[in-house]
PDB file of N, CA and C in Angstrom:
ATOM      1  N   UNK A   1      66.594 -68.317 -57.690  1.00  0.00           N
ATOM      2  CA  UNK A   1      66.830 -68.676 -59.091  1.00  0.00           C
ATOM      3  C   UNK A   1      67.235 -70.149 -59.209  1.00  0.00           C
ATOM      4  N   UNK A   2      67.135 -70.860 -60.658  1.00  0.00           N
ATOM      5  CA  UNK A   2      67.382 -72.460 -60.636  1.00  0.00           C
ATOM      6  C   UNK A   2      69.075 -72.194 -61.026  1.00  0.00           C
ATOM      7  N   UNK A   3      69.670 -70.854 -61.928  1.00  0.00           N
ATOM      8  CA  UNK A   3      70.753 -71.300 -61.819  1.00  0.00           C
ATOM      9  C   UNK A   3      70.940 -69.951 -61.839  1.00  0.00           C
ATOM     10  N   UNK A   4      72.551 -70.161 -61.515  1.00  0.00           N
ATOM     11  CA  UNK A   4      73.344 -68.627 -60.628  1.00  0.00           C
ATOM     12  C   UNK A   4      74.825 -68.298 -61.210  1.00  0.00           C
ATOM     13  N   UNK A   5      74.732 -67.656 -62.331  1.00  0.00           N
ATOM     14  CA  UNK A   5      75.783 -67.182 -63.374  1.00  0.00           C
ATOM     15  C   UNK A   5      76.748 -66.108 -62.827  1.00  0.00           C
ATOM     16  N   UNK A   6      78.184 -66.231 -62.714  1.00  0.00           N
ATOM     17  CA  UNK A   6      78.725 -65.274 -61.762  1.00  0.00           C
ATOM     18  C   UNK A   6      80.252 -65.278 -63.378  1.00  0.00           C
ATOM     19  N   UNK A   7      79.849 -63.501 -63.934  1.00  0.00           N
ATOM     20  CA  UNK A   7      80.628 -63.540 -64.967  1.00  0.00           C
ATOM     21  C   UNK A   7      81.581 -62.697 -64.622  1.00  0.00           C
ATOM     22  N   UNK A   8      83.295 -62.612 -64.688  1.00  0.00           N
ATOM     23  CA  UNK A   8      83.892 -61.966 -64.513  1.00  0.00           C
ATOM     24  C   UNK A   8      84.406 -60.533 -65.824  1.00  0.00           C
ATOM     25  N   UNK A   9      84.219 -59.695 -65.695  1.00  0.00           N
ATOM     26  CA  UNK A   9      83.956 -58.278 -66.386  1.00  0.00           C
ATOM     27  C   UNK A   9      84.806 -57.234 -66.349  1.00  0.00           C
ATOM     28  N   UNK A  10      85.050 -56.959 -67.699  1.00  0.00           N
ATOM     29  CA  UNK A  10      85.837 -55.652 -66.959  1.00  0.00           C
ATOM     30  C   UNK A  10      84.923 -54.797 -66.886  1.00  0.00           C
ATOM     31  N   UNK A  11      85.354 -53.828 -65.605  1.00  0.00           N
ATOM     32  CA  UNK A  11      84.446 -52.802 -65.297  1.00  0.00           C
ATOM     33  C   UNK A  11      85.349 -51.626 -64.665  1.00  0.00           C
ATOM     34  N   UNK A  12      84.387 -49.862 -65.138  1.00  0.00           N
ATOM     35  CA  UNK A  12      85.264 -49.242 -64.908  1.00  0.00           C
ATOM     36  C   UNK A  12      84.163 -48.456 -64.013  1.00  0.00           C
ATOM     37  N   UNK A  13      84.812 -46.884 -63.436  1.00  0.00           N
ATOM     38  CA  UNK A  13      83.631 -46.407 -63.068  1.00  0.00           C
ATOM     39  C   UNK A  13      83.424 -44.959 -64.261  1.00  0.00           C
ATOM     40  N   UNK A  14      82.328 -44.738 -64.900  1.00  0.00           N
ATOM     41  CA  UNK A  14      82.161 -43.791 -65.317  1.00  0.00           C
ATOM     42  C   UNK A  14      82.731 -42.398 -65.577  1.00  0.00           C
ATOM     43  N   UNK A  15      83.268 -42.205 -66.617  1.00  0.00           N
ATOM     44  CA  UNK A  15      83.498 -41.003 -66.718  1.00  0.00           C
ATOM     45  C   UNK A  15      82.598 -39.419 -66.750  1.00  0.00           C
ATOM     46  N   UNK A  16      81.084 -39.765 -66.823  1.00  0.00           N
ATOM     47  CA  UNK A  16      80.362 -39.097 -67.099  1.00  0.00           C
ATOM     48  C   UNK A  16      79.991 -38.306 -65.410  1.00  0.00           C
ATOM     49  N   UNK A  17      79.976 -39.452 -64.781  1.00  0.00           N
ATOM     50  CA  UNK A  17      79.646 -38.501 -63.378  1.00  0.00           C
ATOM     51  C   UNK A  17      80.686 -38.981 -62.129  1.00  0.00           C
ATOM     52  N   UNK A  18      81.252 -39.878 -62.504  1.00  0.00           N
ATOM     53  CA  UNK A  18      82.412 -40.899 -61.424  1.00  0.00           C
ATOM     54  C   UNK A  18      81.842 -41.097 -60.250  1.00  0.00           C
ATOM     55  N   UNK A  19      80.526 -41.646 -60.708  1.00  0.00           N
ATOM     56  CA  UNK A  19      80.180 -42.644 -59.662  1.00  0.00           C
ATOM     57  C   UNK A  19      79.835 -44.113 -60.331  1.00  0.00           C
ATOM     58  N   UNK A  20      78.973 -43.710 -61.382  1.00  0.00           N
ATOM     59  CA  UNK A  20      78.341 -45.252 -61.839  1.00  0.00           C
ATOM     60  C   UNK A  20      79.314 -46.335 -62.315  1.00  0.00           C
ATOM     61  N   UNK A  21      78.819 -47.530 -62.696  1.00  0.00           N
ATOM     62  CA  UNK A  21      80.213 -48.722 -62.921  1.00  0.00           C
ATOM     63  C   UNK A  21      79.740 -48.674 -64.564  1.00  0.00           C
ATOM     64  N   UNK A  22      80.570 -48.646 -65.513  1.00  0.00           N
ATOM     65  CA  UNK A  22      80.534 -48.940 -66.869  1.00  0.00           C
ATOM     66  C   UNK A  22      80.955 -50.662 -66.558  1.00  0.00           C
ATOM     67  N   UNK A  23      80.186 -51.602 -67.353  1.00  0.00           N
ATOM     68  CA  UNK A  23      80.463 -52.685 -67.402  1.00  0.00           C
ATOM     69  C   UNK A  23      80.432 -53.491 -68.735  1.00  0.00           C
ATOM     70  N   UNK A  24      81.755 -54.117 -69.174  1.00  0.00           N
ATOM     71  CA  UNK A  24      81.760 -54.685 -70.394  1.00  0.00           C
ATOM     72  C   UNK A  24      81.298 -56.043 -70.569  1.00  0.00           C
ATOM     73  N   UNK A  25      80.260 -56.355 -71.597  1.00  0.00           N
ATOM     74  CA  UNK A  25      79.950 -58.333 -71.769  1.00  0.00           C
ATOM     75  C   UNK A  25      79.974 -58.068 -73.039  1.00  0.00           C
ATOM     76  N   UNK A  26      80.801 -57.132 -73.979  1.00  0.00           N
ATOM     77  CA  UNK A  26      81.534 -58.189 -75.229  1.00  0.00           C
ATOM     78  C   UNK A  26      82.905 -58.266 -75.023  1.00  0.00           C
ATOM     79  N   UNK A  27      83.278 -59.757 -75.846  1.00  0.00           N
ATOM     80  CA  UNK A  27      84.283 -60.554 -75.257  1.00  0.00           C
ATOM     81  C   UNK A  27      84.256 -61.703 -74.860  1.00  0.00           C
ATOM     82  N   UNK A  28      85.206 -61.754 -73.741  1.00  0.00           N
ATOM     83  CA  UNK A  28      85.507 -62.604 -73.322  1.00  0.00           C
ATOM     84  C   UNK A  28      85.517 -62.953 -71.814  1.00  0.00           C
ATOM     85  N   UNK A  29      85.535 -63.698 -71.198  1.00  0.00           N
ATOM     86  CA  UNK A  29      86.070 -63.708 -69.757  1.00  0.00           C
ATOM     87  C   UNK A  29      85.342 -64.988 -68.966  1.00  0.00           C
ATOM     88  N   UNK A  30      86.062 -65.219 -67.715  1.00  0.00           N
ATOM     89  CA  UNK A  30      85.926 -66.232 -66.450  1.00  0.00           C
ATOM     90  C   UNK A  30      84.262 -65.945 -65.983  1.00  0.00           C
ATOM     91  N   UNK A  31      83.622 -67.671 -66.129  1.00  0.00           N
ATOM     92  CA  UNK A  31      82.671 -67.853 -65.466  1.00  0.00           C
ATOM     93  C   UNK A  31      82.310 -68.857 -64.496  1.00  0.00           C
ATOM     94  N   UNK A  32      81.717 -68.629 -63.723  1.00  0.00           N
ATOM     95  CA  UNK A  32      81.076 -69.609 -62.838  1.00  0.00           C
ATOM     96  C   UNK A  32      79.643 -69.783 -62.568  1.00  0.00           C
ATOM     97  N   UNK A  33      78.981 -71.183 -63.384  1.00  0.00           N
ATOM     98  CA  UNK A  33      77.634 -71.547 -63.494  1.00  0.00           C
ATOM     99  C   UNK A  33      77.493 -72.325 -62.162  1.00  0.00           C
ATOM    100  N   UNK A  34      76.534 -71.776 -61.238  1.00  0.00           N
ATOM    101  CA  UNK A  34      75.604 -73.006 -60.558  1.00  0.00           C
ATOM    102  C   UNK A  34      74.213 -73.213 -61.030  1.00  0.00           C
ATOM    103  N   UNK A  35      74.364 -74.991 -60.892  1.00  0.00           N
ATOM    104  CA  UNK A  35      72.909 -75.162 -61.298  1.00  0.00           C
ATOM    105  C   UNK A  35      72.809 -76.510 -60.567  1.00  0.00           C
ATOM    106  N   UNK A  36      72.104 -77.306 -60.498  1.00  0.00           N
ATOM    107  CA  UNK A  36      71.709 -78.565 -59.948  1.00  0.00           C
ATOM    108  C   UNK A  36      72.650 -78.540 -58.546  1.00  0.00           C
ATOM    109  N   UNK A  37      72.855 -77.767 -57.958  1.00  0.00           N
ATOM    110  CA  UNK A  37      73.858 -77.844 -56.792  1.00  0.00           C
ATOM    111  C   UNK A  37      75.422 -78.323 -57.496  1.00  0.00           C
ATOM    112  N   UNK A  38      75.870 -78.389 -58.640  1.00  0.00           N
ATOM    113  CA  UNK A  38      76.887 -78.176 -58.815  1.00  0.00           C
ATOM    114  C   UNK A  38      77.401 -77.066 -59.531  1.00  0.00           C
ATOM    115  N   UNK A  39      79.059 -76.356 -59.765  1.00  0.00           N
ATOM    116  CA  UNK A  39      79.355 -75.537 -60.072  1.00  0.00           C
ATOM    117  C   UNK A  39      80.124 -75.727 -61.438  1.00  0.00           C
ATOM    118  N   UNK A  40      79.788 -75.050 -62.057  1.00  0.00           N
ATOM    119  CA  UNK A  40      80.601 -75.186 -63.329  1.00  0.00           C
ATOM    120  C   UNK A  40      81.595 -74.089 -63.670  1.00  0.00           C
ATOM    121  N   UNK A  41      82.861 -74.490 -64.213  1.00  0.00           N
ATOM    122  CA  UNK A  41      83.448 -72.987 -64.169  1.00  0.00           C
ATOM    123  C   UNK A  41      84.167 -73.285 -65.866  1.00  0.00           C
ATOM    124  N   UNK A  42      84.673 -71.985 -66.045  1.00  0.00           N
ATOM    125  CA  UNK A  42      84.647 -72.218 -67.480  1.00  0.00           C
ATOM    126  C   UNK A  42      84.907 -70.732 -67.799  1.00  0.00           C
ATOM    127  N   UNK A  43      84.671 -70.178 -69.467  1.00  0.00           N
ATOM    128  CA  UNK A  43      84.734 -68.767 -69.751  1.00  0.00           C
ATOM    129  C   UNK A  43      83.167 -68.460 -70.195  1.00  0.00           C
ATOM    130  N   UNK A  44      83.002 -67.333 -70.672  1.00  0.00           N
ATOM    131  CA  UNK A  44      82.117 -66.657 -71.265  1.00  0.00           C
ATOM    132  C   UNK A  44      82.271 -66.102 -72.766  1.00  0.00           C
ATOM    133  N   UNK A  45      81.673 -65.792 -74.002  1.00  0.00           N
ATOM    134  CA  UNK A  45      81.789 -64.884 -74.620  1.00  0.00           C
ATOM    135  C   UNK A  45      80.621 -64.183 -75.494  1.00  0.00           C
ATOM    136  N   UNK A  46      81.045 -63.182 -76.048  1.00  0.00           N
ATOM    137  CA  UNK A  46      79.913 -62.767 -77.134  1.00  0.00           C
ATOM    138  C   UNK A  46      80.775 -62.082 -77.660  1.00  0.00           C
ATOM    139  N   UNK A  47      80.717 -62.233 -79.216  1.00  0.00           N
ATOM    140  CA  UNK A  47      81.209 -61.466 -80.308  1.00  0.00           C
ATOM    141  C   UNK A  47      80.895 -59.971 -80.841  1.00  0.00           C
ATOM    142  N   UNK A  48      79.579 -59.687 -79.914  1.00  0.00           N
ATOM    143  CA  UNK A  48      79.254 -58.054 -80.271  1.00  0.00           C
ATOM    144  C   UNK A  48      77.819 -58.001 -79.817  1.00  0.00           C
ATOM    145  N   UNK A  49      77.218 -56.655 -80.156  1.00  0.00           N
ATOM    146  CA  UNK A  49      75.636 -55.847 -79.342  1.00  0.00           C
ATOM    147  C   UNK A  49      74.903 -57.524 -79.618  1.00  0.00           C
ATOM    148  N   UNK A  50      75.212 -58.062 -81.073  1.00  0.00           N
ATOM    149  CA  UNK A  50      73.799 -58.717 -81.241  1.00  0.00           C
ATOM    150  C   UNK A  50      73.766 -60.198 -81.415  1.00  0.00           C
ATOM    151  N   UNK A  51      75.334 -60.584 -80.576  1.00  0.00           N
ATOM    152  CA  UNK A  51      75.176 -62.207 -80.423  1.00  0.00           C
ATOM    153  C   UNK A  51      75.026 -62.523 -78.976  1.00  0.00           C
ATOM    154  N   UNK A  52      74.395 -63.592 -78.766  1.00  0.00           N
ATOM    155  CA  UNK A  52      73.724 -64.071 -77.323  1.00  0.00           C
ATOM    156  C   UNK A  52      75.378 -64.329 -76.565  1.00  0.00           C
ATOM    157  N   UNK A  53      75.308 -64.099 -75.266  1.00  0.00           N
ATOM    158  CA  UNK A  53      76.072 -64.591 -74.499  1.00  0.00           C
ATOM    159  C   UNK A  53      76.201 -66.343 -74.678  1.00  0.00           C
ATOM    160  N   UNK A  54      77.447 -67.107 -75.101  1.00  0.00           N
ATOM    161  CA  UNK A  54      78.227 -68.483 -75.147  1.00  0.00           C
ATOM    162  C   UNK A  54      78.932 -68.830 -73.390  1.00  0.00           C
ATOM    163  N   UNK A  55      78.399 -69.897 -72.988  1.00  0.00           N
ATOM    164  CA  UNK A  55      79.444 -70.527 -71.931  1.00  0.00           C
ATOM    165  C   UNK A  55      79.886 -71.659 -72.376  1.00  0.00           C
ATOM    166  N   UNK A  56      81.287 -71.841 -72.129  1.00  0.00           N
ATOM    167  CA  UNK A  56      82.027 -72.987 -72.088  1.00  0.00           C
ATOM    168  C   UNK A  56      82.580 -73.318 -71.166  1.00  0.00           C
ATOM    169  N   UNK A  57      82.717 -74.703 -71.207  1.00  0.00           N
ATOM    170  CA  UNK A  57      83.873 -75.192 -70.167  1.00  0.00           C
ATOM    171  C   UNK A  57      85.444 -75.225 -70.000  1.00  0.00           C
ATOM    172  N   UNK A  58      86.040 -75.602 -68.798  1.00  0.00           N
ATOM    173  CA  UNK A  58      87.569 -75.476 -68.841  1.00  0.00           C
ATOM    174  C   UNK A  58      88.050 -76.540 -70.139  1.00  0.00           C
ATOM    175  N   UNK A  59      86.986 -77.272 -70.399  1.00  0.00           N
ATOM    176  CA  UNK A  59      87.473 -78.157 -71.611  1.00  0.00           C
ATOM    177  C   UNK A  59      87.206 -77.779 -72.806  1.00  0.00           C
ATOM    178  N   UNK A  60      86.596 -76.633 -72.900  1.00  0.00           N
ATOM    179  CA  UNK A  60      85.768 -76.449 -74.421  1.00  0.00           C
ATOM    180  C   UNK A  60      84.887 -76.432 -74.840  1.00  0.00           C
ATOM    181  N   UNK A  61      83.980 -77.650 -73.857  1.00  0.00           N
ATOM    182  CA  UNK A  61      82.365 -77.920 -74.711  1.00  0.00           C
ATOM    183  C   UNK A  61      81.207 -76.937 -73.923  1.00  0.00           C
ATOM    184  N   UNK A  62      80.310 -76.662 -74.720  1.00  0.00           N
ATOM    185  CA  UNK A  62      79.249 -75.666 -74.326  1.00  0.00           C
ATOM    186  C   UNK A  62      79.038 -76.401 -73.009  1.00  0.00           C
ATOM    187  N   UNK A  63      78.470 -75.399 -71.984  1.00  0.00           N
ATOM    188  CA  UNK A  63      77.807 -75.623 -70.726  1.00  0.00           C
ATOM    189  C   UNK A  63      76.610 -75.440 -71.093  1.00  0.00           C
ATOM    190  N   UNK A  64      75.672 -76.656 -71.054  1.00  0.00           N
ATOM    191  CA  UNK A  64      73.849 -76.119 -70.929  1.00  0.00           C
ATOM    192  C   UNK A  64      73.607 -76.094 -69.945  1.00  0.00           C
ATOM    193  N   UNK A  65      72.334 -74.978 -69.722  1.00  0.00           N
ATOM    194  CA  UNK A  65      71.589 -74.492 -68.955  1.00  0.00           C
ATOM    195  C   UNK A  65      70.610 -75.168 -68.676  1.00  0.00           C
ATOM    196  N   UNK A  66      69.931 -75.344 -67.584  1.00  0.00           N
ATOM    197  CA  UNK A  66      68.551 -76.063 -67.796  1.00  0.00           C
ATOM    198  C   UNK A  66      67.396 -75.001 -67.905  1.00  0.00           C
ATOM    199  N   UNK A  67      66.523 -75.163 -68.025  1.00  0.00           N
ATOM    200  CA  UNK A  67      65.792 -74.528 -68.584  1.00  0.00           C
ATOM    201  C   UNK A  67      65.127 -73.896 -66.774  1.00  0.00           C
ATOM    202  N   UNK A  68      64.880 -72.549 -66.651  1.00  0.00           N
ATOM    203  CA  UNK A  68      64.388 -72.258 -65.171  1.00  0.00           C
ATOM    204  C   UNK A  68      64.834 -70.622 -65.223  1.00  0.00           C
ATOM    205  N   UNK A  69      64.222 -69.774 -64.091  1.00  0.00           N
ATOM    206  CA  UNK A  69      64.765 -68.510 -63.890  1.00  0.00           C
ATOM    207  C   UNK A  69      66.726 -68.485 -64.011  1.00  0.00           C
ATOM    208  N   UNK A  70      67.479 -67.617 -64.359  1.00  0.00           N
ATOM    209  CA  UNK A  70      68.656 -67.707 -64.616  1.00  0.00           C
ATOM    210  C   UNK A  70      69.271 -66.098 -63.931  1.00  0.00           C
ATOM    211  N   UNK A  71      69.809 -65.866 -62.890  1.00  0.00           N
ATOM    212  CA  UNK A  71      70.296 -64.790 -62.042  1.00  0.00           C
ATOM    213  C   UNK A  71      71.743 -64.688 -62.679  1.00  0.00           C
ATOM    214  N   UNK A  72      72.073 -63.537 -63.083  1.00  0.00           N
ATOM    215  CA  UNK A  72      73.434 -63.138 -63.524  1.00  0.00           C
ATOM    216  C   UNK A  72      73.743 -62.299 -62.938  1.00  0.00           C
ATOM    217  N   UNK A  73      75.478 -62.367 -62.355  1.00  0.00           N
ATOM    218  CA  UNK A  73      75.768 -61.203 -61.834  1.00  0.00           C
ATOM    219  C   UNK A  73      77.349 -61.122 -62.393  1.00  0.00           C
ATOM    220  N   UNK A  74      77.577 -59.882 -62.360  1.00  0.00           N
ATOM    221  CA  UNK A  74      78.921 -59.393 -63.015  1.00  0.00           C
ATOM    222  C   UNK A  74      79.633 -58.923 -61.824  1.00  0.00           C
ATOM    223  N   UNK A  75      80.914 -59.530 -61.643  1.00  0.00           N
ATOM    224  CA  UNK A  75      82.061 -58.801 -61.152  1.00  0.00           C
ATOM    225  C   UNK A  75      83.188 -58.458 -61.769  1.00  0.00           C
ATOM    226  N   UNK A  76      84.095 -57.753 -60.814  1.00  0.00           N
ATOM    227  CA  UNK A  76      85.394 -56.888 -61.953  1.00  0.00           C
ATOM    228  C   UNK A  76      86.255 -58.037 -61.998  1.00  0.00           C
ATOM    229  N   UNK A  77      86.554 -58.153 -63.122  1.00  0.00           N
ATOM    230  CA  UNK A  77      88.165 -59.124 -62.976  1.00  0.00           C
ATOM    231  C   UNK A  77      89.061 -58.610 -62.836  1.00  0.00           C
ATOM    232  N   UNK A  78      89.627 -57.203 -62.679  1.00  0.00           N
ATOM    233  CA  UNK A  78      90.595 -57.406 -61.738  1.00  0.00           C
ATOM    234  C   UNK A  78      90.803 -56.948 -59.925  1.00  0.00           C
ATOM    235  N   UNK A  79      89.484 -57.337 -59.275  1.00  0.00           N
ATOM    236  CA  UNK A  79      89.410 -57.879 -58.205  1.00  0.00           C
ATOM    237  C   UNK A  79      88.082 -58.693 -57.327  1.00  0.00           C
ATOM    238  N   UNK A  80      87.769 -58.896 -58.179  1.00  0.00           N
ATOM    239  CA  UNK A  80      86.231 -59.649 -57.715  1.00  0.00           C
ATOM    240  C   UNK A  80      86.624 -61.156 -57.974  1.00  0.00           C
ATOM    241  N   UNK A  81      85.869 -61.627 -56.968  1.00  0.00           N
ATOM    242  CA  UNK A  81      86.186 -63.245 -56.394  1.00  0.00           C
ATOM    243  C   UNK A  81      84.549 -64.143 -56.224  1.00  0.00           C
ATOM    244  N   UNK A  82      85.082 -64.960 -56.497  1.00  0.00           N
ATOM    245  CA  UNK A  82      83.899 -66.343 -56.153  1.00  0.00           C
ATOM    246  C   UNK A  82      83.898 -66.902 -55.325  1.00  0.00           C
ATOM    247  N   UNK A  83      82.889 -67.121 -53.840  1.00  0.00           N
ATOM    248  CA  UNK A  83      83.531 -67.998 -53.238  1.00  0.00           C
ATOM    249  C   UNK A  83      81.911 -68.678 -52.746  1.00  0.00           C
ATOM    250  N   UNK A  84      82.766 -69.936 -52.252  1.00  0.00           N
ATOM    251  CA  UNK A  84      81.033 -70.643 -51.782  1.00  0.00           C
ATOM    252  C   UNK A  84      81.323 -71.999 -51.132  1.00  0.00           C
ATOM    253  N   UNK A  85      80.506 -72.858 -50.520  1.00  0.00           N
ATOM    254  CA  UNK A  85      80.850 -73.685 -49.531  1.00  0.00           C
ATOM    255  C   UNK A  85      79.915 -74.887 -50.242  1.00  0.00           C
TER     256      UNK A  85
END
């Protein structure tokens, strides 16, 4: 992928069979964009079913994307980690 979206989520596991992960992206929460070989970190949000996912930065201003395939992955916030060299 050209960039590599790592959103932090709450996530539970299912009540329906207690195996699968229920995972929440309305809201709010901790992100980390790679793209051009650098990392951007910042939050996430969406206001409900039918507004697009928003990234911002630790400062506020929108993070753009460049335009290319875009890989998202969700971990739990309260224990999933970022790490990278």
């Amino acid at each position: 992928p050209d960039i590599v979206i790592v959103m932090s989520v709450k996530e539970r596991t299912s009540p329906l069979d207690n195996y699968h992960e229920e995972i929440t992206t309305i809201g709010s929460g901790k992100v980390a964009i790679f793209q051009n070989g650098t990392i951007f970190e910042g939050t996430w949000q969406k206001a409900d079913r039918q507004s697009q996912l928003t990234f911002k930065s630790t400062s506020g201003e929108e993070i753009k994307l460049k335009p290319g395939r875009i890989w998202i992955s969700a971990i739990p916030d309260s224990h999933g980690q970022v790490s990278f060299q």
